[in-house]
Protein backbone atom coordinates (compact mmCIF):
# COMPACT_ATOMS: atom_id res chain seq x y z
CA UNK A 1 43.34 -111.00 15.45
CA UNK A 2 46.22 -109.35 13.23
CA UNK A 3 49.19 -112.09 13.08
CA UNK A 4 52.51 -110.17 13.40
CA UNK A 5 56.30 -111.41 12.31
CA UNK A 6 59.36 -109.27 14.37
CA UNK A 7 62.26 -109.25 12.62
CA UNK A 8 65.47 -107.11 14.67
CA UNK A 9 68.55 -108.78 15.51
CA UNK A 10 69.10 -107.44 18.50
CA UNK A 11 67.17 -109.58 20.80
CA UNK A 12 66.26 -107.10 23.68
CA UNK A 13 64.49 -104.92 21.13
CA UNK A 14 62.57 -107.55 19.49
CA UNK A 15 61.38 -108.99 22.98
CA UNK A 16 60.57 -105.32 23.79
CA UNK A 17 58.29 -104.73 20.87
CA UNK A 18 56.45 -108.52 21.40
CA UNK A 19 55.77 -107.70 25.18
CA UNK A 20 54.29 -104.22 24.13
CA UNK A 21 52.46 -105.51 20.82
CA UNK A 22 51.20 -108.66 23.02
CA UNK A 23 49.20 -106.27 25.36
CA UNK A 24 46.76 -104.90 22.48
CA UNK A 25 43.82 -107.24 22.08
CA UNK A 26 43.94 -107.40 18.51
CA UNK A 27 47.40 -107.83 17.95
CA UNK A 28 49.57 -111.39 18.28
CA UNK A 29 53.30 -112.08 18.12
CA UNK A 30 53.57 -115.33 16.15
CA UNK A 31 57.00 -115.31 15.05
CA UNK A 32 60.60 -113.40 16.02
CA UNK A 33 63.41 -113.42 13.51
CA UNK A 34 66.76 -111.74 14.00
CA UNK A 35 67.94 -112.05 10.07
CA UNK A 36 66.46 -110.86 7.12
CA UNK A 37 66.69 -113.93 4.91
CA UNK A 38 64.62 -115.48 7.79
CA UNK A 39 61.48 -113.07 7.20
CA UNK A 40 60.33 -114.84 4.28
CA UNK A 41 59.77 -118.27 5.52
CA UNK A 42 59.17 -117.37 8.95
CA UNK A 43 55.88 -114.99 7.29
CA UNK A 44 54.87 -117.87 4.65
CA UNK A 45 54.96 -120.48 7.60
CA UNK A 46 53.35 -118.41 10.74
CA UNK A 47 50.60 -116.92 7.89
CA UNK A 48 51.62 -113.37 9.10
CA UNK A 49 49.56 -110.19 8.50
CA UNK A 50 51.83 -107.98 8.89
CA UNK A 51 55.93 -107.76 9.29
CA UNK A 52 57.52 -105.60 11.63
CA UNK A 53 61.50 -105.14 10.25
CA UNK A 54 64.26 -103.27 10.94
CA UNK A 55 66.10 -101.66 8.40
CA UNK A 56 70.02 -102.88 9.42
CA UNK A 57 70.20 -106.71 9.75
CA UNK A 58 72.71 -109.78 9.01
CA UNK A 59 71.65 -111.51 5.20
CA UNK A 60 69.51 -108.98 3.71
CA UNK A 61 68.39 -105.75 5.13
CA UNK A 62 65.26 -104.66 5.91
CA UNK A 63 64.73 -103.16 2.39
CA UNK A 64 65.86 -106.36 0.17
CA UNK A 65 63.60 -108.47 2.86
CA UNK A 66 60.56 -106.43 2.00
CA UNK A 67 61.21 -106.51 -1.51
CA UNK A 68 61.26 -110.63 -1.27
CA UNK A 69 58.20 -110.57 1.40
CA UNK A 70 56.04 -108.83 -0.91
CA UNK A 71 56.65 -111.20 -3.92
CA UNK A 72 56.77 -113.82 -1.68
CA UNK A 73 53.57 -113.21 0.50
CA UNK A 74 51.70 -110.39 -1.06
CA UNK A 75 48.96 -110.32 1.42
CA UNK A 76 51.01 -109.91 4.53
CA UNK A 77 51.79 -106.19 4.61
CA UNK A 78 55.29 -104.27 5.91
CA UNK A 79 56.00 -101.93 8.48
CA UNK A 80 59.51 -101.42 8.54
CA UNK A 81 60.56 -99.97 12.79
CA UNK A 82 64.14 -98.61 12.43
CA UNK A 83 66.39 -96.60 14.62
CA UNK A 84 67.52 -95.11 11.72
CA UNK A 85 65.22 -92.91 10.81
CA UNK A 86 66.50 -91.90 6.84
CA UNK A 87 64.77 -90.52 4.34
CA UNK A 88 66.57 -92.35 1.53
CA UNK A 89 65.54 -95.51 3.92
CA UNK A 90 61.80 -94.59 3.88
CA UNK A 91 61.82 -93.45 0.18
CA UNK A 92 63.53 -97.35 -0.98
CA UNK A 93 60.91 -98.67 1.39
CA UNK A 94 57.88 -97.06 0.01
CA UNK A 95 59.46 -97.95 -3.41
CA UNK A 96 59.82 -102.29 -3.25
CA UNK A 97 56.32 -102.40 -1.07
CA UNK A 98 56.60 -101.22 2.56
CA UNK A 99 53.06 -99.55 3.89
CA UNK A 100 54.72 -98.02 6.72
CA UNK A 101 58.11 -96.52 8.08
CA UNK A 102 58.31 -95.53 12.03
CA UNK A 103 61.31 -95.03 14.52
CA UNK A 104 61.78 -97.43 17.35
CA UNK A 105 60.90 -94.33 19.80
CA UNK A 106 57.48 -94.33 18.01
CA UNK A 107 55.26 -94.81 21.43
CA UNK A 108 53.54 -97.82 21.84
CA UNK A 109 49.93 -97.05 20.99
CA UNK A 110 51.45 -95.02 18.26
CA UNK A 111 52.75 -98.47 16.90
CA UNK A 112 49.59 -100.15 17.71
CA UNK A 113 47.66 -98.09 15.55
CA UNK A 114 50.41 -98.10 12.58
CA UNK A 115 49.82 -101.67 12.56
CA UNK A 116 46.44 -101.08 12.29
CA UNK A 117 46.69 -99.03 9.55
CA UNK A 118 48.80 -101.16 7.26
CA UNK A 119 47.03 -104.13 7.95
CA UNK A 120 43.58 -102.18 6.93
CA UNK A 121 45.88 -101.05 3.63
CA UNK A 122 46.49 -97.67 5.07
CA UNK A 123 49.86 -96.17 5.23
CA UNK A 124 51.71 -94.96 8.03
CA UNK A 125 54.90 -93.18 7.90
CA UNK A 126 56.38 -90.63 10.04
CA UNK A 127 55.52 -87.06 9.75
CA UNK A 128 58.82 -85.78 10.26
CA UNK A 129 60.48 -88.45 8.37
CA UNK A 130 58.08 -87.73 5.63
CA UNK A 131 58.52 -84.14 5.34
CA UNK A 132 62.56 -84.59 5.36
CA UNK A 133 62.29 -86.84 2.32
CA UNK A 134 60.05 -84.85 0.42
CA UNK A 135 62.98 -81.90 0.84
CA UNK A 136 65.92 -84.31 0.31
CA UNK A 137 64.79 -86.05 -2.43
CA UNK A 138 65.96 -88.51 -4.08
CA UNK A 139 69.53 -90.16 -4.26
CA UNK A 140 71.56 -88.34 -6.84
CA UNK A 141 73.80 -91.14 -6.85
CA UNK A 142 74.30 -93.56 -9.58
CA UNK A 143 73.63 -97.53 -8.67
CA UNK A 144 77.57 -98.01 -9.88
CA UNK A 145 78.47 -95.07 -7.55
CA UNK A 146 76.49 -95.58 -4.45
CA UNK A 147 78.73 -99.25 -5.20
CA UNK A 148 81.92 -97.59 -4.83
CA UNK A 149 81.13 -95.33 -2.23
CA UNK A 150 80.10 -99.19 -0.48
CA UNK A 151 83.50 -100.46 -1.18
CA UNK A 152 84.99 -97.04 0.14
CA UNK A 153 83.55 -97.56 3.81
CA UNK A 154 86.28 -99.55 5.19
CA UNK A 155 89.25 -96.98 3.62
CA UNK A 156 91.29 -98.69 1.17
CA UNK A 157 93.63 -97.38 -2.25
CA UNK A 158 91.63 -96.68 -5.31
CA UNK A 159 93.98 -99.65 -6.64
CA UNK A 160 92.21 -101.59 -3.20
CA UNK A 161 88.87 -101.10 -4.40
CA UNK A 162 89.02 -101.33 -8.34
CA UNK A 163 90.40 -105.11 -7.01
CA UNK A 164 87.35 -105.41 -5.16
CA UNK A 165 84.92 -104.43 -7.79
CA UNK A 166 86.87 -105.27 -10.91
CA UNK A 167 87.09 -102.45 -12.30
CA UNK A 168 89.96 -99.98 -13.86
CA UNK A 169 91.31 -97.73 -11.61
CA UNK A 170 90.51 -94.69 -13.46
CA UNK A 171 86.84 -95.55 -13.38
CA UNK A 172 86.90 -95.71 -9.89
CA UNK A 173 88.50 -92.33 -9.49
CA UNK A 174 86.18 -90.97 -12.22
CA UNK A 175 82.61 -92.71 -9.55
CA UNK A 176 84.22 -91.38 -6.83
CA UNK A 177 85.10 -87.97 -8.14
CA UNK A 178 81.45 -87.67 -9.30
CA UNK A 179 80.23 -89.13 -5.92
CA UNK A 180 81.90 -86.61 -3.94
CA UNK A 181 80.58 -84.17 -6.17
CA UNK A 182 76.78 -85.20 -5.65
CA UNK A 183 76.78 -85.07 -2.31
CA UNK A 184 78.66 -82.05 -1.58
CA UNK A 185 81.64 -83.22 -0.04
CA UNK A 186 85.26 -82.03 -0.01
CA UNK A 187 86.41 -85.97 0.63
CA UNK A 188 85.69 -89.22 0.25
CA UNK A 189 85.39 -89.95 3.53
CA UNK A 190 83.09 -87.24 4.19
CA UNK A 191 80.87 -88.37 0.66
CA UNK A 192 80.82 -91.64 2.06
CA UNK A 193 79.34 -90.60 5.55
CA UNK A 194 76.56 -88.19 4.25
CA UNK A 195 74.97 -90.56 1.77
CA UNK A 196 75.08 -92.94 4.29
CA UNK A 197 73.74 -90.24 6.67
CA UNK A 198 70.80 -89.95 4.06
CA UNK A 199 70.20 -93.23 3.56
CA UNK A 200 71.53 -94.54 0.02
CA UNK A 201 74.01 -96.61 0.42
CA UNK A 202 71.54 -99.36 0.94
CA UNK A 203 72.57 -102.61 -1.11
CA UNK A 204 70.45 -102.04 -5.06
């Protein structure tokens, strides 16, 4: 029997996945988190196989919480099941130690066997997803300016956001500047939407 942790915090969706997952023989639901800081001790107490997370979620994402689950609990293995399907989101995944990367509309014997798969130390990733990332690459963005372009989200004065991150104005005009640059935009509004579009604007 493979032992399976859900962690999504929308309820409906994690209930969802259980009743589907609960069906296959070989599969069991032994725990249901809807917060990321929650996978770690929810996996080391419920001795789960494998971890089911979503990418998005309230006190770490999906991509920190893998990071801690595999130092944590090395032999329980990650399939991160995300609406947004990213291919700077799969590529950080596959970097801190997920086996697997699949979009919620993934069908369910699909999902069965990607379980499968990572539990048996396969990997299982989409194809499509694969193939975008492969094209995209990686994030061009520095880890300072993928910070700013964070801080720029919510709008805000350059003077608003060197505040925020303590730094001199002209070195945030100088990240964003090169931001905007990197990703090919004419604004800041529009840099901040494509790399989060792409995925990498993920918390480093």
């Amino acid at each position: 029997m493979i032992r399976l942790l859900l962690a999504d915090d929308q309820a409906l969706v994690r209930g969802a996945l259980a009743a589907l997952l609960d069906l296959e023989p070989d599969l069991q639901v032994v725990a249901e988190v809807g917060r990321g800081d929650e996978v770690v001790p929810a996996a080391t107490e419920h001795r789960a196989d494998v971890a089911l997370l979503d990418v998005e979620m309230p006190g770490l994402d999906g991509i920190a919480a893998t990071a801690a689950l595999r130092r944590a609990l090395p032999s329980c293995r990650v399939l991160i099941v995300t609406t947004f399907g990213r291919p700077g989101y799969l590529r950080r995944a596959l970097e801190v130690g997920a086996s697997g990367f699949v979009v919620k509309d993934t069908p369910a014997r699909q999902l069965a066997d990607a379980v499968r798969r990572v539990h048996s130390g396969l990997r299982a990733v989409d194809p499509a997803l694969a193939e975008e990332s492969l094209v995209s690459g990686a994030s061009p963005l520095s880890a300072r300016e993928a910070e700013v372009l964070r801080a720029a989200r919510d709008g805000g004065t350059v003077a608003d956001l060197a505040r925020v991150l303590h730094l001199a104005e002209g070195t945030v005009r100088n990240h964003l500047s090169a931001a905007i640059g990197k990703t090919g935009a004419r604004t800041r509004a529009e840099a901040v939407r494509l790399a989060e579009e792409s995925g990498w604007l993920l918390g480093r």
